[in-house]
PDB file of N, CA and C in Angstrom:
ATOM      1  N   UNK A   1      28.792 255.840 184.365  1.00  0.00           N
ATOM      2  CA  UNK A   1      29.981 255.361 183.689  1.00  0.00           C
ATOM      3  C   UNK A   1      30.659 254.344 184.609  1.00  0.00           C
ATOM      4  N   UNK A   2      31.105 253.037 183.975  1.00  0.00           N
ATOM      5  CA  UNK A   2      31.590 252.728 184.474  1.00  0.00           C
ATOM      6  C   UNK A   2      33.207 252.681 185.070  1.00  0.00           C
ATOM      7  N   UNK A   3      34.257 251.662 186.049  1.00  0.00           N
ATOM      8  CA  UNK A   3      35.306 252.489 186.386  1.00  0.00           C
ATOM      9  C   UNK A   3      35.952 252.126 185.700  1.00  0.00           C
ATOM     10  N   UNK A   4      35.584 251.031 184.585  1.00  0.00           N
ATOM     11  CA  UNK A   4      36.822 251.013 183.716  1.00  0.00           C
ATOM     12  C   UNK A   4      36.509 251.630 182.410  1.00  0.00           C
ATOM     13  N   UNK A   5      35.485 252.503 182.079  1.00  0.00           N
ATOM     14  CA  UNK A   5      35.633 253.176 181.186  1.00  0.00           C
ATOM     15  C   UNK A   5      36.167 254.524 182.116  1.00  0.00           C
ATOM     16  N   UNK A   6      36.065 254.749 183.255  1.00  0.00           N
ATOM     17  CA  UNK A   6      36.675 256.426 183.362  1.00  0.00           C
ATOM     18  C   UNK A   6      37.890 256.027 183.289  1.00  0.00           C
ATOM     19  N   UNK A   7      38.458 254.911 184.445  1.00  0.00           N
ATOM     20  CA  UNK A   7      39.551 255.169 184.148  1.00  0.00           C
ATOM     21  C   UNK A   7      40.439 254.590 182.887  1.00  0.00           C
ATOM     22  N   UNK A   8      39.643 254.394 181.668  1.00  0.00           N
ATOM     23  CA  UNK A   8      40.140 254.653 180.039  1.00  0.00           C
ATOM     24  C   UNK A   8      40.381 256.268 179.943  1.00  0.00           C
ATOM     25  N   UNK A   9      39.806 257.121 180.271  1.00  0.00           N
ATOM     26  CA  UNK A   9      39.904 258.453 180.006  1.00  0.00           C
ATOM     27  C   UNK A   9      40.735 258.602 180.728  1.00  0.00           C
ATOM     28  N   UNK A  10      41.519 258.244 181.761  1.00  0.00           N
ATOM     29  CA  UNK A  10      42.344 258.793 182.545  1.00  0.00           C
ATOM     30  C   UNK A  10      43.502 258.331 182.101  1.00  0.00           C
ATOM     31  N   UNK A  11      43.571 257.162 181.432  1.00  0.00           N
ATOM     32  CA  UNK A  11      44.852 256.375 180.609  1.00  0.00           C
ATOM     33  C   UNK A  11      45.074 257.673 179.548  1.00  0.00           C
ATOM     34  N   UNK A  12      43.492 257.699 178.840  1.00  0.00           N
ATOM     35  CA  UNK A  12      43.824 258.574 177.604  1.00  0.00           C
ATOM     36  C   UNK A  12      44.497 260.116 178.095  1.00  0.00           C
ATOM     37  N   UNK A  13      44.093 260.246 179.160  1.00  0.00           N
ATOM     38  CA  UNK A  13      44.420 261.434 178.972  1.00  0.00           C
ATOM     39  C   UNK A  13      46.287 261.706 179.672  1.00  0.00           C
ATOM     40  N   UNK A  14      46.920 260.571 180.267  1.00  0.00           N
ATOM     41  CA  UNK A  14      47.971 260.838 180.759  1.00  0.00           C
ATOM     42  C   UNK A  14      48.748 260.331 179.526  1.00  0.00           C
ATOM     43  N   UNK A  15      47.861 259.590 178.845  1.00  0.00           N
ATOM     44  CA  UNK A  15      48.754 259.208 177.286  1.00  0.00           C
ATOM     45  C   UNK A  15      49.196 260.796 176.212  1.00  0.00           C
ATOM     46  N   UNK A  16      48.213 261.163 176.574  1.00  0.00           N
ATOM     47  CA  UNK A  16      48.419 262.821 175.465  1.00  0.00           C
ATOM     48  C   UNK A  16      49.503 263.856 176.260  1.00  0.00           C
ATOM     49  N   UNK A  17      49.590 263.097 177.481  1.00  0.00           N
ATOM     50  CA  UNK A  17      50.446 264.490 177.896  1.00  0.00           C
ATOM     51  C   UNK A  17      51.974 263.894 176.952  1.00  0.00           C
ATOM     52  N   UNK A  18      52.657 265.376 176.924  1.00  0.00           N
ATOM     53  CA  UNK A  18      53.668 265.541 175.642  1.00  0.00           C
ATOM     54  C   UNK A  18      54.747 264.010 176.287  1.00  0.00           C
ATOM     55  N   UNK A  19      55.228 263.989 175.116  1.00  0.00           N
ATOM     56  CA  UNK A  19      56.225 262.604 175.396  1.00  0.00           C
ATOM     57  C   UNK A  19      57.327 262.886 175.911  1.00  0.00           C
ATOM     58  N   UNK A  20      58.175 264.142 176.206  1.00  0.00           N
ATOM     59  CA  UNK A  20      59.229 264.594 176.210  1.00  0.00           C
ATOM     60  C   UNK A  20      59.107 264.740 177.742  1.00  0.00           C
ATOM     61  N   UNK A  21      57.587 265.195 178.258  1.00  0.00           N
ATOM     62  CA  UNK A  21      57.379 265.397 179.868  1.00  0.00           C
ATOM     63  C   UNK A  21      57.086 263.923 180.341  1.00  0.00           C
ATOM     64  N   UNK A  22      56.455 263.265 179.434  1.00  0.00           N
ATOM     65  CA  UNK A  22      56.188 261.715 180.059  1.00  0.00           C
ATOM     66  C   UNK A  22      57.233 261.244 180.325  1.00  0.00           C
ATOM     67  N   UNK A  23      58.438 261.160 179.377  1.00  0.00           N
ATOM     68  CA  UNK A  23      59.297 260.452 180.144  1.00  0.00           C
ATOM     69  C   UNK A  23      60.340 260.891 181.589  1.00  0.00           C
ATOM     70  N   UNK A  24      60.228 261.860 181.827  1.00  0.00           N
ATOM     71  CA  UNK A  24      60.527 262.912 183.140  1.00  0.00           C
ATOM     72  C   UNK A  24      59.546 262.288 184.074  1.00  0.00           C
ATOM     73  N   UNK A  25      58.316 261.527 183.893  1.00  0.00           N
ATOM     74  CA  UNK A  25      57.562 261.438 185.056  1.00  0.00           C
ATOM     75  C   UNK A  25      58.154 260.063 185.864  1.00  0.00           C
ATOM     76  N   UNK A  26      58.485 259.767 187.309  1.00  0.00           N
ATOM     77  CA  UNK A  26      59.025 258.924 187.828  1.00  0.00           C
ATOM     78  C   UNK A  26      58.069 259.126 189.545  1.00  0.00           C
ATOM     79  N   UNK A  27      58.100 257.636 189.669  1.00  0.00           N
ATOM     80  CA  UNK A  27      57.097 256.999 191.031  1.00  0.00           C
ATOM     81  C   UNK A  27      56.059 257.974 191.098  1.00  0.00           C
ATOM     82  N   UNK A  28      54.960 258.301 189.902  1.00  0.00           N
ATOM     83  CA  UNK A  28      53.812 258.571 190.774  1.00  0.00           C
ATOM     84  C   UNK A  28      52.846 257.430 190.034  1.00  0.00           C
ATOM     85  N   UNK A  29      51.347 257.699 191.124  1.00  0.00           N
ATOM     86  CA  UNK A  29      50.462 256.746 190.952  1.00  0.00           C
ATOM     87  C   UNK A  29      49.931 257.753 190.106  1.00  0.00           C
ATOM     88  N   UNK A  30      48.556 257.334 189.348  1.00  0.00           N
ATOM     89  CA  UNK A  30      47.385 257.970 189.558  1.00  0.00           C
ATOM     90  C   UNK A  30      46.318 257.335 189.541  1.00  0.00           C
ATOM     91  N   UNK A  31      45.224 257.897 190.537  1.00  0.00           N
ATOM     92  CA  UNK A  31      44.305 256.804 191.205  1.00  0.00           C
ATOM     93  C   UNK A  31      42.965 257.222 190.988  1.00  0.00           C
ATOM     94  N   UNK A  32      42.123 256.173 190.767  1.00  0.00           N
ATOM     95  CA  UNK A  32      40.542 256.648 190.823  1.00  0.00           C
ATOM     96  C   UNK A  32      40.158 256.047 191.925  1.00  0.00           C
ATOM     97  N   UNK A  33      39.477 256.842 192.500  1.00  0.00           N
ATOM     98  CA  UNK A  33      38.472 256.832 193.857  1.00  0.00           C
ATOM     99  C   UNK A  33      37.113 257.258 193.404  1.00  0.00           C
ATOM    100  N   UNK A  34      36.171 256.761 194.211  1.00  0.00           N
ATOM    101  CA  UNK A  34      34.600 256.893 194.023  1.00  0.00           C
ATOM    102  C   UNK A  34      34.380 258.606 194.370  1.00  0.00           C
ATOM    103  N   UNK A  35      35.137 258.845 195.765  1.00  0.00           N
ATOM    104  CA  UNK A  35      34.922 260.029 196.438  1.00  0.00           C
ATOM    105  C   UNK A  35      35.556 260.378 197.412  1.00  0.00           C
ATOM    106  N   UNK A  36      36.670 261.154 197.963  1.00  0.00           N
ATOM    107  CA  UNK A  36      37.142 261.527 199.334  1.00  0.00           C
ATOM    108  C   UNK A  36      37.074 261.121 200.593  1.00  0.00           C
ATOM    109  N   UNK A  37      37.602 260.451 201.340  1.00  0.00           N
ATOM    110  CA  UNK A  37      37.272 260.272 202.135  1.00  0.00           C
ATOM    111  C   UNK A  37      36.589 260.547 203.350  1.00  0.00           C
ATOM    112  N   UNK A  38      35.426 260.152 203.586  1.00  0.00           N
ATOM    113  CA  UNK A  38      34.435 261.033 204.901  1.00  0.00           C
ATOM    114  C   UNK A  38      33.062 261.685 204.061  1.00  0.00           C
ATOM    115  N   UNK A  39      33.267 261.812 202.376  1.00  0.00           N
ATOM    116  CA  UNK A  39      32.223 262.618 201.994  1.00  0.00           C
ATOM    117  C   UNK A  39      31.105 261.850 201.555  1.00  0.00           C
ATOM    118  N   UNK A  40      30.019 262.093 202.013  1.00  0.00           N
ATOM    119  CA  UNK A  40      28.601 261.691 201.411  1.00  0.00           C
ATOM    120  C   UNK A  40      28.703 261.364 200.028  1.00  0.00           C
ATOM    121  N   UNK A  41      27.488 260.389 199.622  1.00  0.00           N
ATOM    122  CA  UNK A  41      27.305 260.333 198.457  1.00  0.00           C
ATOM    123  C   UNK A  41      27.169 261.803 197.279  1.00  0.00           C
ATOM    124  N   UNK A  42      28.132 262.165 196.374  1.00  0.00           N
ATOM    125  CA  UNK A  42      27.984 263.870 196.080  1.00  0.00           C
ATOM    126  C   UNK A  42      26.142 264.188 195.607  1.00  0.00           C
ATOM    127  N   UNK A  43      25.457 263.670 195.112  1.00  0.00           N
ATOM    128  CA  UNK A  43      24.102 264.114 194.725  1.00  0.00           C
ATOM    129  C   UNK A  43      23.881 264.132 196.198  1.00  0.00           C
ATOM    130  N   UNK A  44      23.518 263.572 197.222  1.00  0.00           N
ATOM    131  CA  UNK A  44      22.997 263.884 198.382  1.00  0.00           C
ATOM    132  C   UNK A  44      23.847 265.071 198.870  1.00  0.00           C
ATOM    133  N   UNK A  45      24.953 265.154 198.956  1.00  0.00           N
ATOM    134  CA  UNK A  45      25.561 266.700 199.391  1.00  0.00           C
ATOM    135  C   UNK A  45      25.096 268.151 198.859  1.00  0.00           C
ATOM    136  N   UNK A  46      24.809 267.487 196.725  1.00  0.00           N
ATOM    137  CA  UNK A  46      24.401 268.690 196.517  1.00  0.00           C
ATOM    138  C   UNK A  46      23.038 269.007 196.462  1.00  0.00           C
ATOM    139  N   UNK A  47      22.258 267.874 196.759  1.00  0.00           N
ATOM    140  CA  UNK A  47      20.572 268.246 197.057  1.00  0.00           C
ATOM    141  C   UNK A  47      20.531 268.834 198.195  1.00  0.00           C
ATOM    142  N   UNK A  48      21.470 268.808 199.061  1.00  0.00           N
ATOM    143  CA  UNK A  48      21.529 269.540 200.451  1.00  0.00           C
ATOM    144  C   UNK A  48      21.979 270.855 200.192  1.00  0.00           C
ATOM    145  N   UNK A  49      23.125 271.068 199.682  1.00  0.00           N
ATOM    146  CA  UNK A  49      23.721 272.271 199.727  1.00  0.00           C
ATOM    147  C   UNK A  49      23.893 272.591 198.176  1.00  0.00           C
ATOM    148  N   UNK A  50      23.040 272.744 197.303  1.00  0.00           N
ATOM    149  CA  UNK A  50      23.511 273.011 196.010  1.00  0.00           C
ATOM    150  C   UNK A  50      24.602 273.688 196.015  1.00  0.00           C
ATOM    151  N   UNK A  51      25.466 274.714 196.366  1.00  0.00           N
ATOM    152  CA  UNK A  51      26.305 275.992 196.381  1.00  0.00           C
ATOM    153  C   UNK A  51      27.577 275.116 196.953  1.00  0.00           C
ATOM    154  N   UNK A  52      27.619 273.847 197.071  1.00  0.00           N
ATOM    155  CA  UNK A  52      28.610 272.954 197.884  1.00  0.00           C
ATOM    156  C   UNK A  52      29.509 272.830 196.733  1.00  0.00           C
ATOM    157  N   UNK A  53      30.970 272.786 197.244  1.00  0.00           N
ATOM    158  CA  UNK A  53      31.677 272.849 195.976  1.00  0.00           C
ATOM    159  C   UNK A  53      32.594 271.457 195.935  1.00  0.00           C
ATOM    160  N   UNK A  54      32.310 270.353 195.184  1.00  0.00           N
ATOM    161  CA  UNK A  54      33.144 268.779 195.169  1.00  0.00           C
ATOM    162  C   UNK A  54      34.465 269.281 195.102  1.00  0.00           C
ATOM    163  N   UNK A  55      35.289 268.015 195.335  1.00  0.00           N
ATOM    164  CA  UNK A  55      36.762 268.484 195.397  1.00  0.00           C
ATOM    165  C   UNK A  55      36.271 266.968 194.395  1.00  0.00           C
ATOM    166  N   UNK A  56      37.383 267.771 193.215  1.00  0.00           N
ATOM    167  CA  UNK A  56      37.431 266.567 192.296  1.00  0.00           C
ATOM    168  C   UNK A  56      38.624 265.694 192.201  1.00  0.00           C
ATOM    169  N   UNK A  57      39.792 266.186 192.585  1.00  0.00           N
ATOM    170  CA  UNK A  57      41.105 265.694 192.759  1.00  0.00           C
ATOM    171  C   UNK A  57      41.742 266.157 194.183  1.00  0.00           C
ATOM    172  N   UNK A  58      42.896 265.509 194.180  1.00  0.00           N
ATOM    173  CA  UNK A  58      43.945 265.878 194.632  1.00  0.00           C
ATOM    174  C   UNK A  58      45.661 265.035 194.120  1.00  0.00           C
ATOM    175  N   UNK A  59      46.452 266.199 194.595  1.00  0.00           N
ATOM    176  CA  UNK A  59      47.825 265.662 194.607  1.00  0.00           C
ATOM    177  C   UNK A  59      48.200 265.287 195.880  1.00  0.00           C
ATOM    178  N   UNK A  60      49.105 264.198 196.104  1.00  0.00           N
ATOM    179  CA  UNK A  60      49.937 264.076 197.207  1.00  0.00           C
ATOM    180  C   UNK A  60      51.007 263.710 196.808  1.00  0.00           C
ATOM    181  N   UNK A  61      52.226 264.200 197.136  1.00  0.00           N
ATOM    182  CA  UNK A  61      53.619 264.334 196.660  1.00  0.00           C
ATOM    183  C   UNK A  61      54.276 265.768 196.780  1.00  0.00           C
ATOM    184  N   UNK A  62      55.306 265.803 196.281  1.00  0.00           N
ATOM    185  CA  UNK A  62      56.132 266.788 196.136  1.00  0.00           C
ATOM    186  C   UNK A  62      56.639 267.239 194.646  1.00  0.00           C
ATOM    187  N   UNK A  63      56.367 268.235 194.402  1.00  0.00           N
ATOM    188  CA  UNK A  63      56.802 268.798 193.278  1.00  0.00           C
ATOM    189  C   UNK A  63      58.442 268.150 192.709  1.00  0.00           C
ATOM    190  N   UNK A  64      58.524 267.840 191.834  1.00  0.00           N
ATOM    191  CA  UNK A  64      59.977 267.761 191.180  1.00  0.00           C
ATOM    192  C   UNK A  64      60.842 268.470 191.215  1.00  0.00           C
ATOM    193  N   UNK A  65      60.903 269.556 191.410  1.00  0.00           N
ATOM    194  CA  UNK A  65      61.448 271.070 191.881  1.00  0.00           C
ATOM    195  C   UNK A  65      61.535 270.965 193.515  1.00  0.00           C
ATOM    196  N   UNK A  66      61.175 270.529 193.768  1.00  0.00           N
ATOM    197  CA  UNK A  66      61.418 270.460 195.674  1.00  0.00           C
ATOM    198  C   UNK A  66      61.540 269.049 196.186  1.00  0.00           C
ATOM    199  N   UNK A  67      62.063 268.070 194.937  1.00  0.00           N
ATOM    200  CA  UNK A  67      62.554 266.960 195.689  1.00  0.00           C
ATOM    201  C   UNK A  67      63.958 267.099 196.088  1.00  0.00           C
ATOM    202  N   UNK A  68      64.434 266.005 196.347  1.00  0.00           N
ATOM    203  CA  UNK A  68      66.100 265.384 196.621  1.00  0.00           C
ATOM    204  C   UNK A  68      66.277 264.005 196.938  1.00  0.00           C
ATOM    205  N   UNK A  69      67.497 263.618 196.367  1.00  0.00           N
ATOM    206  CA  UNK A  69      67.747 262.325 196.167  1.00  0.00           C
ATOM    207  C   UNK A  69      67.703 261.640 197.417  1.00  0.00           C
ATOM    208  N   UNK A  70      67.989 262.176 198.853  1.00  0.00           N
ATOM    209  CA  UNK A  70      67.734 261.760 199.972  1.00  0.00           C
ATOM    210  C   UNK A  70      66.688 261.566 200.086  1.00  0.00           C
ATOM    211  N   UNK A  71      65.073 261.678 199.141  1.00  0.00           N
ATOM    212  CA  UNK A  71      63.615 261.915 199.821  1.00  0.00           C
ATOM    213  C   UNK A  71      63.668 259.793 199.724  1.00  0.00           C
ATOM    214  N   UNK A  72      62.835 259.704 200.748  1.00  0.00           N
ATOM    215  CA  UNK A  72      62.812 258.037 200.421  1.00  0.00           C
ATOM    216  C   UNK A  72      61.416 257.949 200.414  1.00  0.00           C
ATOM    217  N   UNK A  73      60.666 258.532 200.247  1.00  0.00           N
ATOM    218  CA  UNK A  73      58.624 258.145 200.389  1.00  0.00           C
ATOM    219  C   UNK A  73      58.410 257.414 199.015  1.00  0.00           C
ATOM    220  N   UNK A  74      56.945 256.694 199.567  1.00  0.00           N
ATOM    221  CA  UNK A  74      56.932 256.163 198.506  1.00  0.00           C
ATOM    222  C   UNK A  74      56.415 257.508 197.043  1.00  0.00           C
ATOM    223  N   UNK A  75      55.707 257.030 196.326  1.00  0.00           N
ATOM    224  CA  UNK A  75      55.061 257.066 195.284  1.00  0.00           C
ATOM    225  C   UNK A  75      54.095 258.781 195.100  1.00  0.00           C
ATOM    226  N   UNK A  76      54.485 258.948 194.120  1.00  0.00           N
ATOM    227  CA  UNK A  76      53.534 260.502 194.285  1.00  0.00           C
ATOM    228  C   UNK A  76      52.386 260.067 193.949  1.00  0.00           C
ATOM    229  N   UNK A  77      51.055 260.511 194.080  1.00  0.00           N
ATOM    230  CA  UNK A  77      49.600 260.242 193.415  1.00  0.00           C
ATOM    231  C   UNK A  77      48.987 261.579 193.145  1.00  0.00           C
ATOM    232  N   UNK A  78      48.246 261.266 192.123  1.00  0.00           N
ATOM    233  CA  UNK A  78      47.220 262.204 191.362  1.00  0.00           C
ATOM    234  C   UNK A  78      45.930 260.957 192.037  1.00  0.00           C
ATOM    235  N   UNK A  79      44.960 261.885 192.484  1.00  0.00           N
ATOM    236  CA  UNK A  79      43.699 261.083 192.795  1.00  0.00           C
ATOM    237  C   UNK A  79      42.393 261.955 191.846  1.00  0.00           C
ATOM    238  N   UNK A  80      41.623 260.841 191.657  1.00  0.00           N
ATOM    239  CA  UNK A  80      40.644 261.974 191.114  1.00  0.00           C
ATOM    240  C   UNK A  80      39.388 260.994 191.168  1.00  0.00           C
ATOM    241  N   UNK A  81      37.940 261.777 191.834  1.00  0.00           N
ATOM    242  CA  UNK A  81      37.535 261.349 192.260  1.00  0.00           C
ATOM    243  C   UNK A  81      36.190 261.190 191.486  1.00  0.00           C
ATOM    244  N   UNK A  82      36.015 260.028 190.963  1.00  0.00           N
ATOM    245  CA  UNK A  82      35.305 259.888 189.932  1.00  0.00           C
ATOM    246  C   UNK A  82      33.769 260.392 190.075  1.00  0.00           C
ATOM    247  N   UNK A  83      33.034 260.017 191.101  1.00  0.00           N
ATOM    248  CA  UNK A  83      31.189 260.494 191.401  1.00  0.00           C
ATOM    249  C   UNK A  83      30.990 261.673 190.713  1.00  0.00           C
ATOM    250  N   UNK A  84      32.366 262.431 191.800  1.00  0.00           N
ATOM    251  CA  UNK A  84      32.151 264.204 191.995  1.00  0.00           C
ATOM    252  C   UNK A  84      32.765 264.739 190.656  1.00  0.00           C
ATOM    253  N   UNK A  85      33.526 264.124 189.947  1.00  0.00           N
ATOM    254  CA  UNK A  85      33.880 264.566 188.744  1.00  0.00           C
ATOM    255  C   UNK A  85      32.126 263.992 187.531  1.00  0.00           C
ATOM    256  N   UNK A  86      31.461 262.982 188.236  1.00  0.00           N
ATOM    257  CA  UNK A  86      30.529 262.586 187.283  1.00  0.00           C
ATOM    258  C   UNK A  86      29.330 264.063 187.764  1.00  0.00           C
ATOM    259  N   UNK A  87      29.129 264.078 188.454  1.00  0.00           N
ATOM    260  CA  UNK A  87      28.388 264.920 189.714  1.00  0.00           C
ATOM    261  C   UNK A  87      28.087 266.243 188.697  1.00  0.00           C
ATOM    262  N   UNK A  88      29.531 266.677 188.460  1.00  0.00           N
ATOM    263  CA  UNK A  88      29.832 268.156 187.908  1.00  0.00           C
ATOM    264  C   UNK A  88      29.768 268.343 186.571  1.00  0.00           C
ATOM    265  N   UNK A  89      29.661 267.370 185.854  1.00  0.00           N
ATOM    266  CA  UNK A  89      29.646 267.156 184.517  1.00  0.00           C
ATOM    267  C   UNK A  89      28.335 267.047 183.689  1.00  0.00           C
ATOM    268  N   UNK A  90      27.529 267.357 182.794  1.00  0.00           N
ATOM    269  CA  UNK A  90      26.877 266.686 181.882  1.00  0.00           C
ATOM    270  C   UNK A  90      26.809 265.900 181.136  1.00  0.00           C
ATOM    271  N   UNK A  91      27.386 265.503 180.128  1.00  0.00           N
ATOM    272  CA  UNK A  91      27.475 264.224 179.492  1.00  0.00           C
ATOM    273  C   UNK A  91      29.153 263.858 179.823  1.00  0.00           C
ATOM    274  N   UNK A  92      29.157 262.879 178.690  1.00  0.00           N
ATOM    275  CA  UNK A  92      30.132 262.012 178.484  1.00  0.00           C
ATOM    276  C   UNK A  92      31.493 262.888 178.536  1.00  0.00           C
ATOM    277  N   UNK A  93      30.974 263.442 176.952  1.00  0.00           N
ATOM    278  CA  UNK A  93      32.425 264.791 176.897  1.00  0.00           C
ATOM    279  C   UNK A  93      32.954 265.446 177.721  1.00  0.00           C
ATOM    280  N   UNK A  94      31.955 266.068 178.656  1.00  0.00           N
ATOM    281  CA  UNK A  94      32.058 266.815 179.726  1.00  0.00           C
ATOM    282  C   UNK A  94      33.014 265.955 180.528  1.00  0.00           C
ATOM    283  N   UNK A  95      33.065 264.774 180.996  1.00  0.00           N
ATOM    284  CA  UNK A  95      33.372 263.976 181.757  1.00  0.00           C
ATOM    285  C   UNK A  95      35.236 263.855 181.218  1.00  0.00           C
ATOM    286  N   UNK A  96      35.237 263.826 180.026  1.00  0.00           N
ATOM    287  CA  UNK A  96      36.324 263.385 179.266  1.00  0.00           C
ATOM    288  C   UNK A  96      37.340 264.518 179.129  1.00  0.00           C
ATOM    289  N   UNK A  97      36.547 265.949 179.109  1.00  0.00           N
ATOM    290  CA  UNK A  97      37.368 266.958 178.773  1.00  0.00           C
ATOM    291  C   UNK A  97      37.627 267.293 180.749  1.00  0.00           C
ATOM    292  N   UNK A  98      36.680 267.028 181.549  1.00  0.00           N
ATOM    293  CA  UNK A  98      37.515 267.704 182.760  1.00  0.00           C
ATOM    294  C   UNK A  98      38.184 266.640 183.391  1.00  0.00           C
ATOM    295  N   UNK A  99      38.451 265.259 183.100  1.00  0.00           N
ATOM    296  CA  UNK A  99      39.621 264.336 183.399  1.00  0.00           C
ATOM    297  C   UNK A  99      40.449 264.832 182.493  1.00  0.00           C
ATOM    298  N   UNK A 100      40.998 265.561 181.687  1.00  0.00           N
ATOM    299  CA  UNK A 100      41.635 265.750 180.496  1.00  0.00           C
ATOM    300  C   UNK A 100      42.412 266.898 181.444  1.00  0.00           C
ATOM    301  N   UNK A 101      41.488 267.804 181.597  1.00  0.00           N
ATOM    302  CA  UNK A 101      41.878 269.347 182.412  1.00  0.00           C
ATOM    303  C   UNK A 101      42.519 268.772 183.642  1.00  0.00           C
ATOM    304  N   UNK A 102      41.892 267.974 184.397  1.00  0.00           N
ATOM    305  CA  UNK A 102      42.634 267.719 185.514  1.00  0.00           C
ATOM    306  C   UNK A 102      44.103 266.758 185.986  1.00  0.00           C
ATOM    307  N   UNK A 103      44.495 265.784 184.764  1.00  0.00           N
ATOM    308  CA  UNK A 103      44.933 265.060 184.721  1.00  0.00           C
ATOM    309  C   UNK A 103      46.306 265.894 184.171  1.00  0.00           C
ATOM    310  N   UNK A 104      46.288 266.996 183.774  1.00  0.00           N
ATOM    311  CA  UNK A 104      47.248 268.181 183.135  1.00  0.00           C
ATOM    312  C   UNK A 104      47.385 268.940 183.980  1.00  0.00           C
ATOM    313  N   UNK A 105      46.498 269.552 185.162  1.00  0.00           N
ATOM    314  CA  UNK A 105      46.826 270.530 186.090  1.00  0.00           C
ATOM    315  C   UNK A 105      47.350 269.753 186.939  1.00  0.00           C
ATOM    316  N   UNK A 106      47.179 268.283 187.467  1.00  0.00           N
ATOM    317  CA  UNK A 106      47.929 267.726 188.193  1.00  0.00           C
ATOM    318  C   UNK A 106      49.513 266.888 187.975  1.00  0.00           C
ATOM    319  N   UNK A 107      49.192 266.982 186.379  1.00  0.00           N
ATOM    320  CA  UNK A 107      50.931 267.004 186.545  1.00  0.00           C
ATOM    321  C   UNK A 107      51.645 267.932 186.544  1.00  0.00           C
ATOM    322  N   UNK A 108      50.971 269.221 186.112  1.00  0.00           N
ATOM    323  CA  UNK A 108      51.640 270.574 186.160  1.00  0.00           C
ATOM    324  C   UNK A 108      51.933 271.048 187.836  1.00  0.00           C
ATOM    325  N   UNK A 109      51.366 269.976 188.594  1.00  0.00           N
ATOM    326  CA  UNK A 109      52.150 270.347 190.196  1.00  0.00           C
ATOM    327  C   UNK A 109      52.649 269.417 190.614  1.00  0.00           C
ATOM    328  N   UNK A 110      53.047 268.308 189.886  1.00  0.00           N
ATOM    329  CA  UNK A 110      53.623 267.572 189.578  1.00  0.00           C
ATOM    330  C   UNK A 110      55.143 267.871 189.445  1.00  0.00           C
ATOM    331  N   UNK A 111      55.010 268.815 188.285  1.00  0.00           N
ATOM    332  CA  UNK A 111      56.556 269.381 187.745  1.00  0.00           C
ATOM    333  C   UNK A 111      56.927 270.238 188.007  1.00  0.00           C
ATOM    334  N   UNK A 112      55.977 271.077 189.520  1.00  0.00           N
ATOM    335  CA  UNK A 112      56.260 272.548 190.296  1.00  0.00           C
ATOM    336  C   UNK A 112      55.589 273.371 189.891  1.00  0.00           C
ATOM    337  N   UNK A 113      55.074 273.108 188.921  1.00  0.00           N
ATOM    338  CA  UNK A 113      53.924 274.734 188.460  1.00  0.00           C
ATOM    339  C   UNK A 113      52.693 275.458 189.551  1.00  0.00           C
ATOM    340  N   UNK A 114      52.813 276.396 189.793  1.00  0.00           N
ATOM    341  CA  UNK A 114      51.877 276.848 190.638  1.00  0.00           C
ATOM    342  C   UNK A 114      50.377 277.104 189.846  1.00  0.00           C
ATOM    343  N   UNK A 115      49.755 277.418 190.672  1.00  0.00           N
ATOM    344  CA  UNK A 115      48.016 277.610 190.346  1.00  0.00           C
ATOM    345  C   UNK A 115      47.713 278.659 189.171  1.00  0.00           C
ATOM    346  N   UNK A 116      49.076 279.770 189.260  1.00  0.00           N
ATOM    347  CA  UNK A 116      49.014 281.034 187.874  1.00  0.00           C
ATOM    348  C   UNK A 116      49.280 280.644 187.369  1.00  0.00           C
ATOM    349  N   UNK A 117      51.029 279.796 187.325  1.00  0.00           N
ATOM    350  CA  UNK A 117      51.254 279.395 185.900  1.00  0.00           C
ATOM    351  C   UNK A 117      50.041 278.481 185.326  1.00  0.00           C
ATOM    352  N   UNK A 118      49.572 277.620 186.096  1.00  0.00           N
ATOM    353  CA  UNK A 118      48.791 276.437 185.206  1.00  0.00           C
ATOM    354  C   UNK A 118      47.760 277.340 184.489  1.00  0.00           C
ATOM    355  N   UNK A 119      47.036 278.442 185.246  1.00  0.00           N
ATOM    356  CA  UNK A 119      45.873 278.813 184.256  1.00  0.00           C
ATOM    357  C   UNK A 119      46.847 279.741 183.001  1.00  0.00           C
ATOM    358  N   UNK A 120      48.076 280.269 183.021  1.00  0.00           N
ATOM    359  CA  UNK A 120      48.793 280.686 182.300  1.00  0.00           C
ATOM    360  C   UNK A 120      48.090 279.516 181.092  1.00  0.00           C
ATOM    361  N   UNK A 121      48.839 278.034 180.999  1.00  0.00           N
ATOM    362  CA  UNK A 121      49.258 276.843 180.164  1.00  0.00           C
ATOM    363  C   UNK A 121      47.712 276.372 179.553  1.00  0.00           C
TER     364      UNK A 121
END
């Protein structure tokens, strides 16, 4: 896939989150990366270590719940890392529904939700 069709799915999918939370969202990025920094190409990691587990995202920022108007940093980011998200996936859908999943658990720590509530949501 290419990166401007994933990151179409990643448009699509921050487009579906509810409108009422979209407009609450303020200075974050969200970014596509090939892969983490420092990590091997992911098929060569997992021909090595099948049982190896990709990190498909991350957040960097602070929850909305634990900011303050004094914070001056820049920009929050959602990263998500496209190979290892292709890596883990089977087709297309696959690809579409776990940018979908992830693009929702990361704004849900985004807006302070912890790891229970999200599998709660």
């Amino acid at each position: 896939m290419t990166r401007g069709q994933f990151t179409k799915l990643v448009e699509e999918a921050v487009d579906a989150f509810p409108p009422r939370f979209r407009l609450l969202v303020e200075n974050l990025a969200v970014i596509v990366e090939d892969v983490p920094p420092g990590q091997p190409d992911p098929q060569t990691l997992l021909s090595a270590n099948p049982e190896e587990s990709l990190q498909l995202f991350f957040f960097d920022g602070a929850a909305t719940t634990e900011k303050s108007v004094w914070d001056a940093t820049g920009p929050d980011r959602i990263v998500l890392y496209q190979k290892n998200i292709e890596a883990v996936c089977e087709s297309e859908e696959e690809i579409r529904e776990q940018v979908r999943l992830t693009v929702l658990h990361e704004l849900g720590h985004y807006f302070g939700m912890q790891e229970n509530q999200l599998e709660d949501v």
